[in-house]
Protein backbone atom coordinates (compact mmCIF):
# COMPACT_ATOMS: atom_id res chain seq x y z
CA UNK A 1 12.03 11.77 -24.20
CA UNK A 2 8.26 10.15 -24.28
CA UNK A 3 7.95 8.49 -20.97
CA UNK A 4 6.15 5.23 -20.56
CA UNK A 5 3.03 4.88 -18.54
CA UNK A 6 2.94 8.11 -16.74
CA UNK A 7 6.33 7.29 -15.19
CA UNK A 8 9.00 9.62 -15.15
CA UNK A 9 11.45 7.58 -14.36
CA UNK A 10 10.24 5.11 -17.46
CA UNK A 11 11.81 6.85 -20.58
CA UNK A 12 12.11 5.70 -24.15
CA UNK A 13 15.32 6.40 -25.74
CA UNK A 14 15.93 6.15 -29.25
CA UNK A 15 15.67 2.47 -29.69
CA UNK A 16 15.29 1.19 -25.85
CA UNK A 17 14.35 2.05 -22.73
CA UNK A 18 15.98 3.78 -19.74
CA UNK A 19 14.89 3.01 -16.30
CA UNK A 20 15.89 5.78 -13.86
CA UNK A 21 19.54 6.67 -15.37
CA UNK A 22 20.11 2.91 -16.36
CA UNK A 23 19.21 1.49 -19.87
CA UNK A 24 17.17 -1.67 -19.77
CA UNK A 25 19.67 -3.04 -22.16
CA UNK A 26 22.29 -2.92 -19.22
CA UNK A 27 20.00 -4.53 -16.61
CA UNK A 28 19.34 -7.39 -19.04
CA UNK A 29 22.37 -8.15 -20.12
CA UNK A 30 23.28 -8.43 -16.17
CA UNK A 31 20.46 -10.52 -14.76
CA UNK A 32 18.32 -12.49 -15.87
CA UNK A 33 14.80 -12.68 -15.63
CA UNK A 34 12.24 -12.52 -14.27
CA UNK A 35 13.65 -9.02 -12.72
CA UNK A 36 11.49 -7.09 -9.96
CA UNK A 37 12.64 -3.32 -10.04
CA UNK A 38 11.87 -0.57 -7.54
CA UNK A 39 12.29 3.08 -8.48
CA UNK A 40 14.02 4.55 -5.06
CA UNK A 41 13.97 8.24 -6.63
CA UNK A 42 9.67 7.48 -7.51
CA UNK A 43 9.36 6.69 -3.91
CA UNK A 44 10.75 9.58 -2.45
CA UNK A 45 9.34 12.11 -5.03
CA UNK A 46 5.18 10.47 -4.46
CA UNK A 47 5.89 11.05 -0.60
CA UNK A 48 6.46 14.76 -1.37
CA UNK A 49 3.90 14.97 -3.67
CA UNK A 50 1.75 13.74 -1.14
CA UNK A 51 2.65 15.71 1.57
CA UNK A 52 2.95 18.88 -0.39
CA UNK A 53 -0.69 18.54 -1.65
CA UNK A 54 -1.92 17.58 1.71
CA UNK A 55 -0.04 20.50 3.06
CA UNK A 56 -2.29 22.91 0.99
CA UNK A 57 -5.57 21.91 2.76
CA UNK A 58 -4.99 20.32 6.13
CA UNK A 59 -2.52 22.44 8.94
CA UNK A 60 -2.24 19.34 11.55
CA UNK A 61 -2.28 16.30 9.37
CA UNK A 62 -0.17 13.06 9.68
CA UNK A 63 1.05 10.18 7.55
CA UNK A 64 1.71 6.76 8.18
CA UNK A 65 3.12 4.11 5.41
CA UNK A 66 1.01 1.28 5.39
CA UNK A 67 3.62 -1.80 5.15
CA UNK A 68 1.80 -4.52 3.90
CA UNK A 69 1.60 -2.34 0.28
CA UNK A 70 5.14 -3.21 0.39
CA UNK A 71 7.50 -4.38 3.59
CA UNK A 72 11.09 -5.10 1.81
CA UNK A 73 13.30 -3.57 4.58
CA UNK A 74 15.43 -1.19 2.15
CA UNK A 75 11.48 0.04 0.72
CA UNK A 76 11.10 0.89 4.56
CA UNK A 77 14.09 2.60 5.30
CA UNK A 78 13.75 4.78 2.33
CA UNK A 79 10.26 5.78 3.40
CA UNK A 80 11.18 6.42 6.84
CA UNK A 81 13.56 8.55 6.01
CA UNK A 82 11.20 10.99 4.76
CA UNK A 83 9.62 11.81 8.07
CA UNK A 84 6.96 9.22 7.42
CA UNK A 85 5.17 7.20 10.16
CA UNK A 86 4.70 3.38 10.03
CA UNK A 87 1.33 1.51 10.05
CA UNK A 88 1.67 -2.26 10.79
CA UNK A 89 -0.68 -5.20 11.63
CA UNK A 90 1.46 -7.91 13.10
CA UNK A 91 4.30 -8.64 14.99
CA UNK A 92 6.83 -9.16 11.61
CA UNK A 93 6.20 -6.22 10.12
CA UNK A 94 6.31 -4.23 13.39
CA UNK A 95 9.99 -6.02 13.90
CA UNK A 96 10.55 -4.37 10.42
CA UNK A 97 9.59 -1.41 10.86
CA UNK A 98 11.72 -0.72 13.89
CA UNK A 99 14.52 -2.11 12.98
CA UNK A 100 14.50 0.45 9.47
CA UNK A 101 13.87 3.76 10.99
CA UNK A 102 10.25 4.19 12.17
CA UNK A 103 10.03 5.43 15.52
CA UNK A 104 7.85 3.56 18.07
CA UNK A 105 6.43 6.64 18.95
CA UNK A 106 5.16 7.66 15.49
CA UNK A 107 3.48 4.19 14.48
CA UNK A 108 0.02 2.77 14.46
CA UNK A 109 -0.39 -1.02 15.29
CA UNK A 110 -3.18 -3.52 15.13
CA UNK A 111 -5.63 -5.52 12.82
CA UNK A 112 -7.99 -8.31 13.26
CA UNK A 113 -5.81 -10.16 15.21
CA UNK A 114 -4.31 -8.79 17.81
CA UNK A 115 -2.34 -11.25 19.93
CA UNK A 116 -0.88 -10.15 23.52
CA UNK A 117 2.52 -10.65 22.13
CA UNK A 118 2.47 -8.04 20.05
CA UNK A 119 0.15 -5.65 22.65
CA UNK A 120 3.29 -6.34 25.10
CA UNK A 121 5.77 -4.84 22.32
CA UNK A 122 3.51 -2.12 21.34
CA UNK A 123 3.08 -1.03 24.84
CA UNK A 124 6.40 -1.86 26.07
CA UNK A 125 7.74 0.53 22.86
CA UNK A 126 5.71 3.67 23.37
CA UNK A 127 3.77 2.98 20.24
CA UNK A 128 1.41 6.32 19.29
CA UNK A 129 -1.64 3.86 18.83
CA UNK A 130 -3.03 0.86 18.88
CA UNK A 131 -5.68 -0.24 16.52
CA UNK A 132 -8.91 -1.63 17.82
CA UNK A 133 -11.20 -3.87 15.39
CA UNK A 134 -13.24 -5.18 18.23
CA UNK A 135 -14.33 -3.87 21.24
CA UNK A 136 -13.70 -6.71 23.37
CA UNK A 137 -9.95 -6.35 22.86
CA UNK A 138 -9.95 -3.11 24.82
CA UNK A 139 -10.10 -4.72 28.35
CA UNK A 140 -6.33 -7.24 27.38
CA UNK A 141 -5.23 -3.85 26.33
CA UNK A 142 -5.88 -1.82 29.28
CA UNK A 143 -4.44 -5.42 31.62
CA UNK A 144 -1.26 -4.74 29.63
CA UNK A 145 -0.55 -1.34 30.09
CA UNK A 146 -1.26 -1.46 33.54
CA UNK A 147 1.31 -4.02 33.83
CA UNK A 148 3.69 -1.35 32.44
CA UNK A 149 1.68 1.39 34.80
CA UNK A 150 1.66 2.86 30.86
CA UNK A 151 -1.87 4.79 29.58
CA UNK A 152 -2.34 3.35 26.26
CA UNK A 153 -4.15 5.73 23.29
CA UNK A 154 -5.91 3.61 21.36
CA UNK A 155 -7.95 4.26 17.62
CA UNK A 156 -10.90 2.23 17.17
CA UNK A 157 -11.33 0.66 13.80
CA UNK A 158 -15.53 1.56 12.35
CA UNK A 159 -17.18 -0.60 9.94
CA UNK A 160 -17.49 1.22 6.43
CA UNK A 161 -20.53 -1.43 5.82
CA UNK A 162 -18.62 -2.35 2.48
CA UNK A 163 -19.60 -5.09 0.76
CA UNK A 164 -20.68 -6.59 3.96
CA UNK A 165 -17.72 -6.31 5.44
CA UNK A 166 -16.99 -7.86 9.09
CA UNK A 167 -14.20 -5.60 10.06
CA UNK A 168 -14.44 -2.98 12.63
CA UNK A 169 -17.51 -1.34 14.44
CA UNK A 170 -20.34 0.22 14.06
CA UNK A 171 -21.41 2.32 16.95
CA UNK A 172 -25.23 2.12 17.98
CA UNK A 173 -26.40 2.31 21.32
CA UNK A 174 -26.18 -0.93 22.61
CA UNK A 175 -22.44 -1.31 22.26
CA UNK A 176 -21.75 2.51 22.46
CA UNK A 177 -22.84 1.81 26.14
CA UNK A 178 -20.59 -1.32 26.40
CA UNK A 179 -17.94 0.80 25.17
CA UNK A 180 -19.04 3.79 27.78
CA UNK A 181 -18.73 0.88 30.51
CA UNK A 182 -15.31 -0.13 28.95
CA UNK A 183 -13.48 2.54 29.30
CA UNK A 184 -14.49 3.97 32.56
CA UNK A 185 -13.31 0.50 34.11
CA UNK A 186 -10.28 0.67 31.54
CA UNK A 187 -8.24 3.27 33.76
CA UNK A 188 -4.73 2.50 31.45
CA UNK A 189 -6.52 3.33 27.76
CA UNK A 190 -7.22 6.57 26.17
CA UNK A 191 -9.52 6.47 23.04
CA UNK A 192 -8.21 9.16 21.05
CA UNK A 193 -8.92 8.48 17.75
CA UNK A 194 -11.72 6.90 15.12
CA UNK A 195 -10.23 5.21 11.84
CA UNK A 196 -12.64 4.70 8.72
CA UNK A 197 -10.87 2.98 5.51
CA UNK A 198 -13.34 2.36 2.40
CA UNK A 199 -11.59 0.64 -0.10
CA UNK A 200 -8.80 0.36 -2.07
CA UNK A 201 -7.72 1.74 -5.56
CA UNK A 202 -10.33 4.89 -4.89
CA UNK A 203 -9.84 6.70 -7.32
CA UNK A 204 -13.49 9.06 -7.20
CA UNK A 205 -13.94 12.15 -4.70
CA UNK A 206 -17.83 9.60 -3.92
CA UNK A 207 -15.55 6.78 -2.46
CA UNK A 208 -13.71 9.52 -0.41
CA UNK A 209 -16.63 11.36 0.54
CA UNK A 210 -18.80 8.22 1.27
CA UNK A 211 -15.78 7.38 3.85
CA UNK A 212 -16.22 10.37 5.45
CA UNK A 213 -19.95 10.47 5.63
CA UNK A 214 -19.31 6.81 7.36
CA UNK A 215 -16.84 8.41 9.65
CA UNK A 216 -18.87 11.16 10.26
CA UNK A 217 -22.26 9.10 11.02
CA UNK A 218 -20.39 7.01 13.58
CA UNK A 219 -18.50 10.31 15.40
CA UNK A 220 -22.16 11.75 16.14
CA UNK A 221 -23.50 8.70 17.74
CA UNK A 222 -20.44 8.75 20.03
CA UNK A 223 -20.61 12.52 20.84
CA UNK A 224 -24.38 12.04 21.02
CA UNK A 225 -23.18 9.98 24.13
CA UNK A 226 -20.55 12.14 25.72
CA UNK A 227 -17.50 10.13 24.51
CA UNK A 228 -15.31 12.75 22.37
CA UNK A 229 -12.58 11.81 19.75
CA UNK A 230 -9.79 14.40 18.90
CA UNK A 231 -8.04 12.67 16.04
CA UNK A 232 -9.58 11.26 12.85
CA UNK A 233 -7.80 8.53 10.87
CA UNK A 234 -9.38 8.51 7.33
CA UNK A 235 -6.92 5.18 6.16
CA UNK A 236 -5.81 4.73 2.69
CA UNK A 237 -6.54 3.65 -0.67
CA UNK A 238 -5.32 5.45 -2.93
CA UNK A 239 -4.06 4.46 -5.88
CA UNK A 240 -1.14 4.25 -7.50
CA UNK A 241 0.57 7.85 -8.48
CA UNK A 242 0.54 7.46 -12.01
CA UNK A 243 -3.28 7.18 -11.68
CA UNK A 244 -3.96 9.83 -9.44
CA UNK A 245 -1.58 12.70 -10.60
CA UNK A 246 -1.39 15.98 -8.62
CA UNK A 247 -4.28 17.54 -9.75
CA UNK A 248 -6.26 15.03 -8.97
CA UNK A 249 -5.33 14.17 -5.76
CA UNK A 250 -5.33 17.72 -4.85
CA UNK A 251 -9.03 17.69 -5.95
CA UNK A 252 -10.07 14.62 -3.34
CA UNK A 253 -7.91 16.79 -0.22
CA UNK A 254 -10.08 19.85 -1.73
CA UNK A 255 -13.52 17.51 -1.56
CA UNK A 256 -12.60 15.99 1.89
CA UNK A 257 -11.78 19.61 3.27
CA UNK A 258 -14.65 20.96 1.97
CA UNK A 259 -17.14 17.94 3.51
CA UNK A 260 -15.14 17.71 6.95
CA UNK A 261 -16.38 21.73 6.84
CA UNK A 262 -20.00 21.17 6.13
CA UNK A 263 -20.20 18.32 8.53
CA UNK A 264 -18.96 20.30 11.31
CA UNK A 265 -16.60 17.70 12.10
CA UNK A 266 -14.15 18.72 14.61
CA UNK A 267 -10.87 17.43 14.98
CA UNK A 268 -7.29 17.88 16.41
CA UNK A 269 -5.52 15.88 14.01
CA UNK A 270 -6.38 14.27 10.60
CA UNK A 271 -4.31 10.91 9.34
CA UNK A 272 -3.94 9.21 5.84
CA UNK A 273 -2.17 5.90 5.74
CA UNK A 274 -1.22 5.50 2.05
CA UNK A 275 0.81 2.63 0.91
CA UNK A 276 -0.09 1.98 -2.53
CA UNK A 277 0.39 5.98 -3.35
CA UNK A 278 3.84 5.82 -2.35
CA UNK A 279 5.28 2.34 -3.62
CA UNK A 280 2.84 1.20 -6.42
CA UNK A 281 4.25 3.14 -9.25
CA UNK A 282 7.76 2.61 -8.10
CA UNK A 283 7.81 -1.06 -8.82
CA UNK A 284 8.17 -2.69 -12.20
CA UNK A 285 8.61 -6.50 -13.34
CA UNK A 286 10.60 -7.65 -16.63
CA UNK A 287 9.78 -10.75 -17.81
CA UNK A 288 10.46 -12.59 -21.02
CA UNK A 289 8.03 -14.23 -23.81
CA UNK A 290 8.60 -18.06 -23.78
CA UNK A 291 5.58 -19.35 -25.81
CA UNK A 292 3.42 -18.18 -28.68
CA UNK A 293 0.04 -19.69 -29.76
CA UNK A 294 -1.56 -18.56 -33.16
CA UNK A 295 -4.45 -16.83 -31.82
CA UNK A 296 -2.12 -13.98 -30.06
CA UNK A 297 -1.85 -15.72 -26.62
CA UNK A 298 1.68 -15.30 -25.26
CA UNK A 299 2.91 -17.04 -22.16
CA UNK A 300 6.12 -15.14 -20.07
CA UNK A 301 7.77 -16.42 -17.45
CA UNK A 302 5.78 -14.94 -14.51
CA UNK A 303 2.39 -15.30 -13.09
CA UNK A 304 -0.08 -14.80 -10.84
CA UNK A 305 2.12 -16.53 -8.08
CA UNK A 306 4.25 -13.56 -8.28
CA UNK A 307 1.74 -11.06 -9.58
CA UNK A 308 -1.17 -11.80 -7.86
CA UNK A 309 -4.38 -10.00 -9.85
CA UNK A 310 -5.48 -10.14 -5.30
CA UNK A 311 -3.32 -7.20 -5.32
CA UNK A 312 -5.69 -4.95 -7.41
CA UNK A 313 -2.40 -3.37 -9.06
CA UNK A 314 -3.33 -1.00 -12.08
CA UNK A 315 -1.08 -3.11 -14.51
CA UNK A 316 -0.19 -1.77 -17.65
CA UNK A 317 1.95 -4.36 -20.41
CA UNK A 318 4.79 -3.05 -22.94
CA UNK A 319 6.93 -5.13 -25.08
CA UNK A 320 9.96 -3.41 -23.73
CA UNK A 321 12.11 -4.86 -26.92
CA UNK A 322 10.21 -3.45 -29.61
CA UNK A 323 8.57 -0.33 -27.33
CA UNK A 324 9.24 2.17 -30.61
CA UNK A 325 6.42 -0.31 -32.29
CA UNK A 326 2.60 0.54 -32.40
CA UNK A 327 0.71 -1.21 -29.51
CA UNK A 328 -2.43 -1.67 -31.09
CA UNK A 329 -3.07 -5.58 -31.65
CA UNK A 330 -5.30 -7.27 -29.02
CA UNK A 331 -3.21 -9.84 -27.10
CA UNK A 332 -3.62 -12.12 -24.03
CA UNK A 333 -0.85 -12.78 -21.85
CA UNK A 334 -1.04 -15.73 -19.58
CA UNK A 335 1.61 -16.83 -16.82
CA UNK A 336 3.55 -19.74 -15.92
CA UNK A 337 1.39 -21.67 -13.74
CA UNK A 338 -0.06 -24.80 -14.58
CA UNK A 339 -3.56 -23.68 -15.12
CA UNK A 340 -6.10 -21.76 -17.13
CA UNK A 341 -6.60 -19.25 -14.71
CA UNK A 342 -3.47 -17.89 -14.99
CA UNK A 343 -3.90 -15.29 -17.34
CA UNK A 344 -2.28 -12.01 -16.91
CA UNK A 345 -4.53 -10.20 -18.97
CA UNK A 346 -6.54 -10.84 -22.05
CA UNK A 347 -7.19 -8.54 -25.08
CA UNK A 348 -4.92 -6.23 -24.42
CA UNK A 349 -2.63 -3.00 -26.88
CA UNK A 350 0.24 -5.26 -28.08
CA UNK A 351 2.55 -5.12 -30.54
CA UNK A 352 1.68 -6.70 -34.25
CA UNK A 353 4.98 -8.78 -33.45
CA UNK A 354 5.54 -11.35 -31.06
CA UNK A 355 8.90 -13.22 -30.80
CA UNK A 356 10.03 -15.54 -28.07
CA UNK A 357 12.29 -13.90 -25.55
CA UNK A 358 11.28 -10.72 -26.08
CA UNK A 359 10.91 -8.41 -23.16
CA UNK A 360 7.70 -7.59 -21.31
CA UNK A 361 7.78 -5.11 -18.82
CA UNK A 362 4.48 -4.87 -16.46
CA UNK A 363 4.30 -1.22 -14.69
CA UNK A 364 2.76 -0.28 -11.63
CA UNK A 365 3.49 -3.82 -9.27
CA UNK A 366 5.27 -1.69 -6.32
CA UNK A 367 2.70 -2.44 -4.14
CA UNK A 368 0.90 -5.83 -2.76
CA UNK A 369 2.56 -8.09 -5.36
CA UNK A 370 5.27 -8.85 -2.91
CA UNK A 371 3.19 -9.26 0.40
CA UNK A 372 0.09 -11.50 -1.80
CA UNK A 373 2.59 -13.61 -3.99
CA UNK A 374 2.87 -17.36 -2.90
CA UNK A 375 5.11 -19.84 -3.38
CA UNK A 376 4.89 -21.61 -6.11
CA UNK A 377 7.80 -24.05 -7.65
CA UNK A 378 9.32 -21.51 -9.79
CA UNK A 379 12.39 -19.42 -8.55
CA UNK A 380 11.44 -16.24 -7.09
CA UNK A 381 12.55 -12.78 -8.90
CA UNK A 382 15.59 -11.05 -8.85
CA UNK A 383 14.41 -7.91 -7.08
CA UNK A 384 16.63 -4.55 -7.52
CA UNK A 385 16.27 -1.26 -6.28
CA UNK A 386 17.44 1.55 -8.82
CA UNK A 387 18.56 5.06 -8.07
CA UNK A 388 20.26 7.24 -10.95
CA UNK A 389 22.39 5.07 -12.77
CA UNK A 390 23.44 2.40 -9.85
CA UNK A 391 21.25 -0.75 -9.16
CA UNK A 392 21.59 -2.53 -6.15
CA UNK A 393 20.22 -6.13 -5.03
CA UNK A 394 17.55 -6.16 -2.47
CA UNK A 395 16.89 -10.12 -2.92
CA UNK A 396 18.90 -12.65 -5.06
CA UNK A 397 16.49 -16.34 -5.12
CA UNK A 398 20.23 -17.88 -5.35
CA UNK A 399 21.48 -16.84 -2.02
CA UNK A 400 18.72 -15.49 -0.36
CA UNK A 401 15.83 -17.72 -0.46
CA UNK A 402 13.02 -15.92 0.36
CA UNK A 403 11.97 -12.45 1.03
CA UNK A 404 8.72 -13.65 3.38
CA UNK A 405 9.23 -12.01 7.35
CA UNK A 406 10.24 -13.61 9.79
């Protein structure tokens, strides 16, 4: 069976499509759309991917699942499951995370805000690191853990100088002393490791290496000053599994190995903290066409409320009931949303025939749809998670509301 956008799980079948084991027809028939589907089986077959390929270049590596990619509790206790650690930036999602597997001891916590309630938890839960984005947030660190008589490792965020970017450090020798100072009043912190992430959707061995070489730049200043780091955390940002297949990725691990070699960067650890990787390709939407203008535009009942072009998805468009036809006809597809910027995509491989309530299905939305989406007056998605041939409700807009954390 031809599968459909590099999925696996994404099969045409004669005359439809079957999603996992179940046939679209099936899923239709049972709810109506919009539908959100996750792919449980894709999940758990990109984390061993990942860790398989990684396995072949780097002995003491670690990963951690970055939840904001996607923080739906059942998503989490599927990934934790597989022996994965949990990366979180707030209070919500750490509350998630522990209460679907992740162990305390096996998570990284912090962002750009970092307020003492959720230092107290961290601390309080034997977290394995906190994240520093600014040095002055060392000192309320260290005050907590001493409170708890508790030494506190902690990774400290560098700048990548992307795009101008305001988040992290950069090390130079006016705050690599304050740091120096810092610590040796900080008797309750241990700075163990140094965290570099470039972008997202990287999908060329320059982006990783250019990381690295950021990574690198900032680790010699610090040794140049007699502070050592044993661990290196070299984030995420990889795209979605479809668009990085095996080879590939194995390529980048291959690249990284090889530049962490002629750098003479030494390390005890190494971590990744993929999100997108593991959920992107697992999620799918099917929507249905509700309007039809004579210059190809079609309208379906989603938009960028729901799928957000802010979450940088790789989105690829099928008409799901007519998938055996040639997509070759330029089409637009615009949302729901009362405005002209809520276009979907323009000029893209359609079918020659458009009918109302046909089915579009949009691949590849596993990841930051959910966590950028907003609320706008139209009912929320169904959302289903799919393993084999059995589907299961993770959210239902009738009962449940809203998926947002609490």
């Amino acid at each position: 069976m031809k599968t459909i956008a590099g999925n696996p799980y994404l099969k045409i079948k004669e005359e439809t499509i079957q999603i996992d084991l179940l046939n679209l027809h099936e899923i239709i028939s049972k709810y109506e759309t919009p539908i959100m589907i996750l792919l449980e089986k894709r999940i758990r077959n990109n984390i061993k991917l990942f860790k398989k390929v990684l396995k072949r270049h780097f002995r003491n590596f670690e990963s951690y699942y970055s939840l904001k990619a996607n923080y739906l509790p059942q998503v989490c206790r599927v990934i934790s499951d597989m022996n994965i650690g949990a990366e979180v930036i707030g209070l919500p999602e750490f509350n998630v995370a522990i209460e679907n597997g992740f162990s305390p001891k096996n998570m990284l916590v912090g962002g750009p805000y970092l307020p003492d309630e959720l230092i107290y938890k961290s601390i309080e839960n034997n977290v394995k690191e906190i994240i520093i984005y600014n040095l002055n947030d060392i000192p309320r660190v260290n005050k907590i853990a001493k409170k708890f008589s508790k030494i506190q490792n902690i990774c400290i965020r560098i700048n990548s100088s992307k795009y101008g970017t305001k988040l992290g450090v950069e090390f130079h020798k006016s705050n690599i002393n304050f740091l120096k100072q810092t610590l040796e009043k900080a008797k309750f912190i241990k700075f163990t490791t140094v965290l570099s992430h470039y972008s997202t959707q990287m999908n060329s061995p320059i982006q990783f290496r250019k990381n690295l070489f950021k990574l690198s730049e900032n680790l010699k200043n610090l040794e140049n000053n007699g502070i050592h780091v044993k661990n290196i955390n070299l984030g995420g940002g990889f795209p979605e599994a479809v668009v990085m297949p095996e080879k590939q990725l194995d390529m980048i691990f291959t690249e990284l190995k090889k530049e962490l070699e002629e750098t003479n960067i030494s390390y005890d650890k190494i971590y990744f903290e993929p999100g997108r990787y593991f959920v992107g390709d697992a999620g799918l939407f099917l929507a249905k066409i509700i309007n039809i203008t004579n210059d190809r535009w079609i309208f379906i009942n989603i938009g960028n409320h729901i799928c957000p072009k802010f979450s940088k998805c790789s989105l690829r468009f099928y008409n799901a009931s007519r998938i055996n036809f040639a997509h070759k006809y330029k089409t637009s597809i615009a949302g729901i949303i009362p405005t002209d910027q809520d276009v979907l995509v323009k000029d893209y491989f359609f079918t020659k025939k458009l009918s109302y309530n046909d089915i579009v299905m949009i691949t590849n939305v596993g990841a930051y749809c959910l966590t950028f989406s907003n609320r706008f007056p139209y009912r929320l998605p169904i959302i289903l998670m799919i393993n084999n041939n059995k589907s299961k409700i993770l959210f239902d807009p009738k009962q449940d509301k809203d998926f947002s954390l609490y």
